[in-house]
Structures are given as C-alpha cells and as structure tokens.
Protein backbone atom coordinates (compact mmCIF):
# COMPACT_ATOMS: atom_id res chain seq x y z
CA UNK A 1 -113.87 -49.76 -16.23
CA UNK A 2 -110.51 -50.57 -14.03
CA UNK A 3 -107.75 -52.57 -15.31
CA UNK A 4 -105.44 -54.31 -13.36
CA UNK A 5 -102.10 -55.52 -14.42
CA UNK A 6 -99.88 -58.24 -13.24
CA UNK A 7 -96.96 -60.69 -14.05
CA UNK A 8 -94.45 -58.34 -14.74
CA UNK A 9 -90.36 -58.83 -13.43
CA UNK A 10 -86.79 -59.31 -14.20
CA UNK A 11 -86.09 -62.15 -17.00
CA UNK A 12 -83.30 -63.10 -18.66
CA UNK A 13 -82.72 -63.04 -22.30
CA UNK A 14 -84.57 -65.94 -23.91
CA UNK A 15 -86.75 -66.33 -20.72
CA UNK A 16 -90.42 -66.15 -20.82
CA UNK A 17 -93.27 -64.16 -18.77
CA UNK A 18 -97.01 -64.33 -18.32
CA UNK A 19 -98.89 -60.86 -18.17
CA UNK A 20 -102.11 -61.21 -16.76
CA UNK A 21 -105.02 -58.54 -17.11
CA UNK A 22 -108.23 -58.06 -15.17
CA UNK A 23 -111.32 -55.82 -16.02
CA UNK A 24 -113.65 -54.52 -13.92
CA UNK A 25 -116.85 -52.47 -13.98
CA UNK A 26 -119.64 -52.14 -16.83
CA UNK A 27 -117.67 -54.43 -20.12
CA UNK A 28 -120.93 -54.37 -22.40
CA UNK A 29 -119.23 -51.70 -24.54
CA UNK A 30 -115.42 -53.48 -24.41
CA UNK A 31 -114.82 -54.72 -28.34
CA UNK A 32 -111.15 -54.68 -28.37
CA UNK A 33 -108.62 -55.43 -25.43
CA UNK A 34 -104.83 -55.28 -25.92
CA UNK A 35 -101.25 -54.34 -24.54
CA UNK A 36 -99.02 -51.44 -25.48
CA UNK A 37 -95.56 -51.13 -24.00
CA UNK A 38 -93.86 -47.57 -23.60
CA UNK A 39 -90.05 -48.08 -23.08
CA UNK A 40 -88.02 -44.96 -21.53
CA UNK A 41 -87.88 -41.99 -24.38
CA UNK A 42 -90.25 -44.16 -26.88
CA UNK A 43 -93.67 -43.84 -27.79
CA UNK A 44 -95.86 -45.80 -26.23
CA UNK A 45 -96.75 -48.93 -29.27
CA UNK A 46 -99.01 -51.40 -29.56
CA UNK A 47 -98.05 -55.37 -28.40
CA UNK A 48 -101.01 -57.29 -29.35
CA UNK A 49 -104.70 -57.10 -29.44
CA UNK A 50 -107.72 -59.42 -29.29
CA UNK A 51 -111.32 -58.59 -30.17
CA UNK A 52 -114.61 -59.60 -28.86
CA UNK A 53 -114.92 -62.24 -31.81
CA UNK A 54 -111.08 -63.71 -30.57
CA UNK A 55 -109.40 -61.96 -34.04
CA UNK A 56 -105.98 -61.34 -32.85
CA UNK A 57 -102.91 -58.78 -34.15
CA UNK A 58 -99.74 -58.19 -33.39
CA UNK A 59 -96.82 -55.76 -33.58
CA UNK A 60 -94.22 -57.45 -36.25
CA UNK A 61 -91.03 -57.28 -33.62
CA UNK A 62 -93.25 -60.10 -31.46
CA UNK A 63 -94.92 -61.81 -33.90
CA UNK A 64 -93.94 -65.60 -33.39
CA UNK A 65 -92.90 -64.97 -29.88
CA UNK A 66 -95.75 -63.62 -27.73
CA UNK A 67 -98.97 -64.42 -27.63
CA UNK A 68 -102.44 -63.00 -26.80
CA UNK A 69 -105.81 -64.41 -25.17
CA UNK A 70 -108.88 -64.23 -23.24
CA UNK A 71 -109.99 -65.61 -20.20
CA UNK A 72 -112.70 -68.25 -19.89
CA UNK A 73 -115.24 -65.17 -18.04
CA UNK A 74 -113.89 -62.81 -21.20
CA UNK A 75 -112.89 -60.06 -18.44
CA UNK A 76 -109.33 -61.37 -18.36
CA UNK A 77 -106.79 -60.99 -21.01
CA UNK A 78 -103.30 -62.24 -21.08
CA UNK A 79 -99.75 -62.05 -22.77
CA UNK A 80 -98.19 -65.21 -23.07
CA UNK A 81 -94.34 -63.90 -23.52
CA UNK A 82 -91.75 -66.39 -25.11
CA UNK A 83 -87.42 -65.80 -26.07
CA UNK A 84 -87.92 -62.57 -24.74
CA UNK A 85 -85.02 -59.44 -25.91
CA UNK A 86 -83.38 -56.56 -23.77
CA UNK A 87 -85.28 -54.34 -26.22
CA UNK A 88 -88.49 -56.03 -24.89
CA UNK A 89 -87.71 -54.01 -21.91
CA UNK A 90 -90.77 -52.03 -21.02
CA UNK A 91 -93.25 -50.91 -19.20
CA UNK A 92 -96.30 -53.13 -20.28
CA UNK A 93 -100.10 -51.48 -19.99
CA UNK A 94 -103.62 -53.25 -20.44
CA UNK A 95 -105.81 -51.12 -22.71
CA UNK A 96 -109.86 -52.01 -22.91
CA UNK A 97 -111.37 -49.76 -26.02
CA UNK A 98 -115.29 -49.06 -25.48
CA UNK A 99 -117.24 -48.12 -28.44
CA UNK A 100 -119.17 -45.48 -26.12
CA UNK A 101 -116.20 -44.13 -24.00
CA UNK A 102 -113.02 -44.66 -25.88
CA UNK A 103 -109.92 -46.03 -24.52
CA UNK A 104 -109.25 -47.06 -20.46
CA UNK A 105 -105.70 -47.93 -19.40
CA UNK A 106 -103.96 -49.84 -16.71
CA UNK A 107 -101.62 -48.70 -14.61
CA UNK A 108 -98.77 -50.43 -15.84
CA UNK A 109 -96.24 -53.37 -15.08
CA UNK A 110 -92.76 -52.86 -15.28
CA UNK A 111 -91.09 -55.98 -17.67
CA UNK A 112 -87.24 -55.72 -17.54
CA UNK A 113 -84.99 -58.38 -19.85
CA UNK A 114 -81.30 -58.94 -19.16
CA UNK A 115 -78.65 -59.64 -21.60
C-alpha cells in the first residue's frame, strides 16, 4: 500500500487548508484511514480518523475545526482544515491501518500557520 500526501503550505492564522490523501496498491485489508501530525520535538498524535463504515474521531484540540472524509472510490481520504492556529504547525502524515499488515504511512506534508 503507498500513500500519497498533498495540500500542504503556508497559511495564516484563521486560514483554512485542504489535505488530500491517495492510496494505492491491494486496500481489501484497509479498515481505518487517518492523519497524525508530528510537530518539531513532539510526538507524533493523532488528527482524525475515519473507518470503513464512515465512523469518524478526532483529537479534542481540532474538534469543531477540521474535518475528515472519504473519497467517492474510498481510496482517497481528506482533511478539510478550518481557523487554523500556529500550534497547528506540523508536519501532517496519511496513515492506512490493515488488519493483516498493520500500519502504512505517507511521507508527509509540511503545514506551517503564521501568527
């Protein structure tokens, strides 16, 4: 499975962003897709996450101002990104769990807020 990334930039406080994610490769096994963010000398922590069945969760710093969802062909997942912070400042990954194979990562998209 391969997960690319996109959307990521430079936004000003209170701005919004669209992260995009695309899977590739044998999905049978996918049940839960989602996006962590690592920011510089943090942990990396779970954003948000959507199952196969569409239940969502979310990390309680974003709750009420990003959202997560699928794609029409269920191999795309995106983060809808609203009144984003400085400490939003990240970078952003696409995860894809498989119930076989564990977890696969993106490489990453670099999200940057200003003050």
């Amino acid at each position: 499975v391969q997960l690319v990334e996109s959307g990521g930039g430079l936004v000003q406080a209170g701005g919004s962003l669209r992260l995009s994610c695309t899977a590739s490769g044998i999905l049978f096994s996918i049940t839960t897709m989602g996006w962590y963010r690592q920011a510089p000398g943090n942990q990396r922590e779970m954003v948000a996450s959507i199952t196969s069945d569409d239940s969502t969760n979310y990390a309680d710093s974003v709750k009420g101002r990003f959202g997560i969802s699928r794609g029409n062909t269920k191999n795309k997942v995106y983060l809808q990104m609203n009144n984003l912070e400085p400490d939003d400042t990240a970078v952003y990954y696409c995860s894809a769990d498989s119930a076989l194979y564990g977890t696969y990562w993106g490489q990453g998209t670099q999200v940057t807020v200003s003050s």
